[in-house]
N, C-alpha and C. Protein backbone atom coordinates (compact mmCIF):
# COMPACT_ATOMS: atom_id res chain seq x y z
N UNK A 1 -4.36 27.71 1.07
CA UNK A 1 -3.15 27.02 0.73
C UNK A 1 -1.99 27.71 1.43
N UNK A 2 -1.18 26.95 1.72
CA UNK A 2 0.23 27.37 2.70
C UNK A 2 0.93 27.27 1.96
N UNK A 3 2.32 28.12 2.30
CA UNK A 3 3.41 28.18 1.58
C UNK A 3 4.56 27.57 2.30
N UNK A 4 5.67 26.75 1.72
CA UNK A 4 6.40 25.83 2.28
C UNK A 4 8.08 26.13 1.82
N UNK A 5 8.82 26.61 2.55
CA UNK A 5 10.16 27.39 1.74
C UNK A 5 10.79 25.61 1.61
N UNK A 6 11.55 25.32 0.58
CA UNK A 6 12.92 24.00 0.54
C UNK A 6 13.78 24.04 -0.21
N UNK A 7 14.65 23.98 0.35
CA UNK A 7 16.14 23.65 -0.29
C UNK A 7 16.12 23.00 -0.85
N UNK A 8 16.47 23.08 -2.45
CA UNK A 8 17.13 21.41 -3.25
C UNK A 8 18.03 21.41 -3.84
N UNK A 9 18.75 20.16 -3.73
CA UNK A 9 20.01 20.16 -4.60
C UNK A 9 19.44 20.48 -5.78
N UNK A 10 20.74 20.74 -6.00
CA UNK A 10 21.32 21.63 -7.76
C UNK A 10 20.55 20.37 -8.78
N UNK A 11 20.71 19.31 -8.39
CA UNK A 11 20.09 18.51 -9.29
C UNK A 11 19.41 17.91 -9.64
N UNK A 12 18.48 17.96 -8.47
CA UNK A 12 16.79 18.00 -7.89
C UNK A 12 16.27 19.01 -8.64
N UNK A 13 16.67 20.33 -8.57
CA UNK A 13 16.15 21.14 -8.66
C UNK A 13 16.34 20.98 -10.58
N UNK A 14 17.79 20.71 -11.18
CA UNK A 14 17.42 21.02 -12.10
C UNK A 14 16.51 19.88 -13.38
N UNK A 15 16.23 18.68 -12.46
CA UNK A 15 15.62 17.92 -12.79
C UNK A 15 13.96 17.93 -12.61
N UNK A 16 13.56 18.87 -11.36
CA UNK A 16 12.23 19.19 -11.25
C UNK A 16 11.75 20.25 -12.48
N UNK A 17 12.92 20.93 -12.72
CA UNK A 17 12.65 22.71 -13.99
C UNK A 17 12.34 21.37 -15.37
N UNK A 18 12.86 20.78 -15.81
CA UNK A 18 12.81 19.93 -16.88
C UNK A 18 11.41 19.56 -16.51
N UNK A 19 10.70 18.58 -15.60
CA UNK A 19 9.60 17.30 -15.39
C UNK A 19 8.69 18.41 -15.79
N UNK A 20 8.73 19.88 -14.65
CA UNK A 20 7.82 21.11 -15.04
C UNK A 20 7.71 21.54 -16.64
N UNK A 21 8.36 21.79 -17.23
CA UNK A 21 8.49 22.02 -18.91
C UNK A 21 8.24 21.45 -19.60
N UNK A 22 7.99 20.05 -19.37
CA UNK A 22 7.61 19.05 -19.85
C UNK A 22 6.60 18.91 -20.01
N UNK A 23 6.02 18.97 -18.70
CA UNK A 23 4.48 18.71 -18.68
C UNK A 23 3.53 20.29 -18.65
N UNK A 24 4.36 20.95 -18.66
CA UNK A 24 3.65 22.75 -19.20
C UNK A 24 2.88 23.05 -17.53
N UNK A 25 3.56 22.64 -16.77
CA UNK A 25 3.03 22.36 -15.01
C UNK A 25 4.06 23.74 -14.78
N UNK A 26 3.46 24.23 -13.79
CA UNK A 26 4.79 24.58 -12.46
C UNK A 26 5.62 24.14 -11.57
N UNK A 27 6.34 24.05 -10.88
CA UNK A 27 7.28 23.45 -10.36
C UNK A 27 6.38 22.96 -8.84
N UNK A 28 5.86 24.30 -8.81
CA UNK A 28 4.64 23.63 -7.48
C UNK A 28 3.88 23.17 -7.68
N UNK A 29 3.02 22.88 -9.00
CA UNK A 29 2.40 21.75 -9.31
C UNK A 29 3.02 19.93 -9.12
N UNK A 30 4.58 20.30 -9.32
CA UNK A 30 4.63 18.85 -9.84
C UNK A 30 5.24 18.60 -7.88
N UNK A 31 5.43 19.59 -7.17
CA UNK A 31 5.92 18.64 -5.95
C UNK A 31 4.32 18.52 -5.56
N UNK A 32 3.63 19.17 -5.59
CA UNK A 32 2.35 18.88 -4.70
C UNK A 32 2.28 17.41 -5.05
N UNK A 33 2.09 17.07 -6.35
CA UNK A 33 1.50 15.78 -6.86
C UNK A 33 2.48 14.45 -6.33
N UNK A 34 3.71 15.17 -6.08
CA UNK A 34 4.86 14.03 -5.56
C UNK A 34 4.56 13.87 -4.37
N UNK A 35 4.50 15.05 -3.49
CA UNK A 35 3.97 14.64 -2.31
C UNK A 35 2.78 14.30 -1.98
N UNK A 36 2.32 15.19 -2.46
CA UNK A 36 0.61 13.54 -2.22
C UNK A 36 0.77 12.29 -2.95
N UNK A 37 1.27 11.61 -3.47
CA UNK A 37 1.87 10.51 -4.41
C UNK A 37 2.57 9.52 -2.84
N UNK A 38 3.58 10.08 -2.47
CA UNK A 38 4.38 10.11 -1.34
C UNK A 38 3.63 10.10 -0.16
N UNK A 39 2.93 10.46 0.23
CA UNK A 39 2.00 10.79 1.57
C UNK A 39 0.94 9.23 1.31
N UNK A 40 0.47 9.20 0.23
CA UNK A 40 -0.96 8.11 -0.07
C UNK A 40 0.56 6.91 0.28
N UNK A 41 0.88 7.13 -0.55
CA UNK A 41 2.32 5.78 -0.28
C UNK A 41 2.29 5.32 1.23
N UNK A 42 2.61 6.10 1.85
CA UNK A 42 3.18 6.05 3.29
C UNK A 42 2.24 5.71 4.35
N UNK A 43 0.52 5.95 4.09
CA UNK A 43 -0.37 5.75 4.79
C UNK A 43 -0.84 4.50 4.34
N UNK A 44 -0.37 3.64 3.44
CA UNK A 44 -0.50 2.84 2.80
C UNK A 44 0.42 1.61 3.23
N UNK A 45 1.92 2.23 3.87
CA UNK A 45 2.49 1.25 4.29
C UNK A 45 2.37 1.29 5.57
N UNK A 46 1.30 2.08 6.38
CA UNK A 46 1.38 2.39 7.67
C UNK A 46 0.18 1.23 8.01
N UNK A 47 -0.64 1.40 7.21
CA UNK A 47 -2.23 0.61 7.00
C UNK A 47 -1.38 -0.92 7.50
N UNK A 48 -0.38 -1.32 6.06
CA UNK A 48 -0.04 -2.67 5.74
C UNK A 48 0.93 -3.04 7.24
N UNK A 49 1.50 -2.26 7.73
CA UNK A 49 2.11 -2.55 9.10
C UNK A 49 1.51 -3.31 10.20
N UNK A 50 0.13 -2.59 10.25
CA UNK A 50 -0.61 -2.23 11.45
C UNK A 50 -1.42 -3.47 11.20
N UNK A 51 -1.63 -4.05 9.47
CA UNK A 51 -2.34 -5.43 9.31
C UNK A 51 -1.27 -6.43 9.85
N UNK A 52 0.06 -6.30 9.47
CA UNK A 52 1.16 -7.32 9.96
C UNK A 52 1.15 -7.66 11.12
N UNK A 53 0.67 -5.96 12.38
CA UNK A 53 1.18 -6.49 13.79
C UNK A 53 -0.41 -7.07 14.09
N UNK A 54 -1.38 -6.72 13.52
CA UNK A 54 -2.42 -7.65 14.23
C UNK A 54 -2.63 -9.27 13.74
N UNK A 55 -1.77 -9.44 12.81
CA UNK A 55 -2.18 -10.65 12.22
C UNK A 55 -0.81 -11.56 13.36
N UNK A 56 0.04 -10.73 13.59
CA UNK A 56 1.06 -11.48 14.61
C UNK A 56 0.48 -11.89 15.89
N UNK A 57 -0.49 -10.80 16.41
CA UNK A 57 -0.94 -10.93 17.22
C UNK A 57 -1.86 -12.08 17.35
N UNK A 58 -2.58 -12.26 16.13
CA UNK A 58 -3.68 -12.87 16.11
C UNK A 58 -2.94 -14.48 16.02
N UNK A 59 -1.94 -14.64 15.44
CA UNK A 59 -1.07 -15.95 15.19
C UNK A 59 -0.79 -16.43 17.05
N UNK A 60 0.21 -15.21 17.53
CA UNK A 60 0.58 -15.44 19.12
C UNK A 60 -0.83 -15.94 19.69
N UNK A 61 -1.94 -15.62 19.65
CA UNK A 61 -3.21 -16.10 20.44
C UNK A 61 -3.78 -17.30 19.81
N UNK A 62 -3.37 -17.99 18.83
CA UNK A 62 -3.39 -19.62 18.49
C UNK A 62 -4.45 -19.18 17.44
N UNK A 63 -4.67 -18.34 17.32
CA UNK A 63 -6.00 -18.12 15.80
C UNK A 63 -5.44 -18.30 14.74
N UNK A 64 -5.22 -19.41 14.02
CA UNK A 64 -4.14 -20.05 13.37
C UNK A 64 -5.20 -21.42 11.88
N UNK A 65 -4.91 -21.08 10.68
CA UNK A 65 -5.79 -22.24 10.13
C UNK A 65 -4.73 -22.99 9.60
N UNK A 66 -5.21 -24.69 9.62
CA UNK A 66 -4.12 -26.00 9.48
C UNK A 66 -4.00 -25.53 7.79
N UNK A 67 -2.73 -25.40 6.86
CA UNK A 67 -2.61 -25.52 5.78
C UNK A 67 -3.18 -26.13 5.19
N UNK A 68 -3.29 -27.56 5.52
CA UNK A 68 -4.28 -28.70 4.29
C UNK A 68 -5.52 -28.01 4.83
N UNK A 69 -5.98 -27.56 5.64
CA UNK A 69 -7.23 -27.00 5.30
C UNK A 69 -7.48 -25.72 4.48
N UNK A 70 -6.68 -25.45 4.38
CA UNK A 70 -6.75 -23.77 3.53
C UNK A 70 -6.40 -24.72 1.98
N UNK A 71 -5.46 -25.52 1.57
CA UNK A 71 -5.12 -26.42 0.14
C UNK A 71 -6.18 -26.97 0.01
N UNK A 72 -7.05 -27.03 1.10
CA UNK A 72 -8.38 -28.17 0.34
C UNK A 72 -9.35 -27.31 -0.16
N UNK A 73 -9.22 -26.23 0.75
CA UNK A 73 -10.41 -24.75 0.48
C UNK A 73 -10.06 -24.41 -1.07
N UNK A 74 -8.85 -23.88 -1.25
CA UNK A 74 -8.02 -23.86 -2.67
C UNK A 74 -8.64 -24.45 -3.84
N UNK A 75 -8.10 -25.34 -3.92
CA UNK A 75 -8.72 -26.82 -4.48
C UNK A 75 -9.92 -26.92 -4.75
N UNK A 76 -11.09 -26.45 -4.11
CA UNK A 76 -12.47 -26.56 -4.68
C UNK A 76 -12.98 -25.25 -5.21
N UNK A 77 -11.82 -24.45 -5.51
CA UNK A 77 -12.20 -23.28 -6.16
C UNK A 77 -12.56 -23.65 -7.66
N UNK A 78 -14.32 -22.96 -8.14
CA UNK A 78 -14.46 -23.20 -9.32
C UNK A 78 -14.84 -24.89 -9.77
N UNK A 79 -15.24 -25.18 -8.36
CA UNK A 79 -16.13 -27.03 -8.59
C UNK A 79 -17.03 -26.93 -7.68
N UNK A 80 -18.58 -28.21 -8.47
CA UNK A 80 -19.43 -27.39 -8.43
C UNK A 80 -19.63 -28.00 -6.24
N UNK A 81 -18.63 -28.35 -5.74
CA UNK A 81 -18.18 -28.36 -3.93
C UNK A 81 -17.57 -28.10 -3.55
N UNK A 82 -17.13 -25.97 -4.05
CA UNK A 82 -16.95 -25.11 -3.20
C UNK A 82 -16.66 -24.79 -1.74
N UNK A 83 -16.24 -24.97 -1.32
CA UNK A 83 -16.02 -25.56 0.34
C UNK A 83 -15.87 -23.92 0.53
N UNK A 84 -16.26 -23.29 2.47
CA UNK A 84 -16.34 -22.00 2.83
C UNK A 84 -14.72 -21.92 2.98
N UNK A 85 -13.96 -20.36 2.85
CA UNK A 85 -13.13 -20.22 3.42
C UNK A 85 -12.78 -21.07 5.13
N UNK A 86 -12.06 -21.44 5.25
CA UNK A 86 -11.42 -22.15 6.59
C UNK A 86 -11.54 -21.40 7.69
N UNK A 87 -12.17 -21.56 8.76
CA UNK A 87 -12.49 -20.66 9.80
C UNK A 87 -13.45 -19.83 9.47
N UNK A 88 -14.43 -19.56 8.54
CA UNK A 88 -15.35 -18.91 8.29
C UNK A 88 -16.62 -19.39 8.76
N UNK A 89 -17.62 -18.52 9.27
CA UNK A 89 -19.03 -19.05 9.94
C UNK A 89 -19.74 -19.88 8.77
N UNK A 90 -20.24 -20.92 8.99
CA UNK A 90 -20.57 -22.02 7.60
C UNK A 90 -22.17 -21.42 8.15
């Protein structure tokens, strides 16, 4: 384990001494957990990005399904003519 020096405001700080006392934690207990909290977050919106730019991509190259076909797919959800997702290998 590494050691990490940081500055915090006066009221960071005196709001982290409270969350710690609270929970009978140390103060380096409770940033670790924020920052891995924070880190899973962030790889999470990095994931959801990276689905956005390929799905743009995938739109720009005409790979595209007609709405009433996706409302009709919808629609037979839970009857007993289930239709495959739209664009899916039948």
């Amino acid at each position: 384990m590494s050691v990490t020096t940081v500055r915090l405001q006066a009221e960071v700080e005196q709001q982290l001494d409270a969350i710690a006392n609270r929970l009978n934690r140390s103060k380096g207990w409770v940033i670790n957990q924020a920052l891995a909290e924070y880190i899973d977050k962030q790889q999470l919106e990095l994931a959801r990005w990276q689905q956005t730019l390929d799905a743009m991509e995938s739109a720009a190259q005409g790979k595209v399904v007609d709405a009433g076909e996706v409302h009709n797919w919808l629609s037979s959800w839970g009857t007993e003519h289930e239709q495959a997702a739209p664009g899916s290998v039948k």
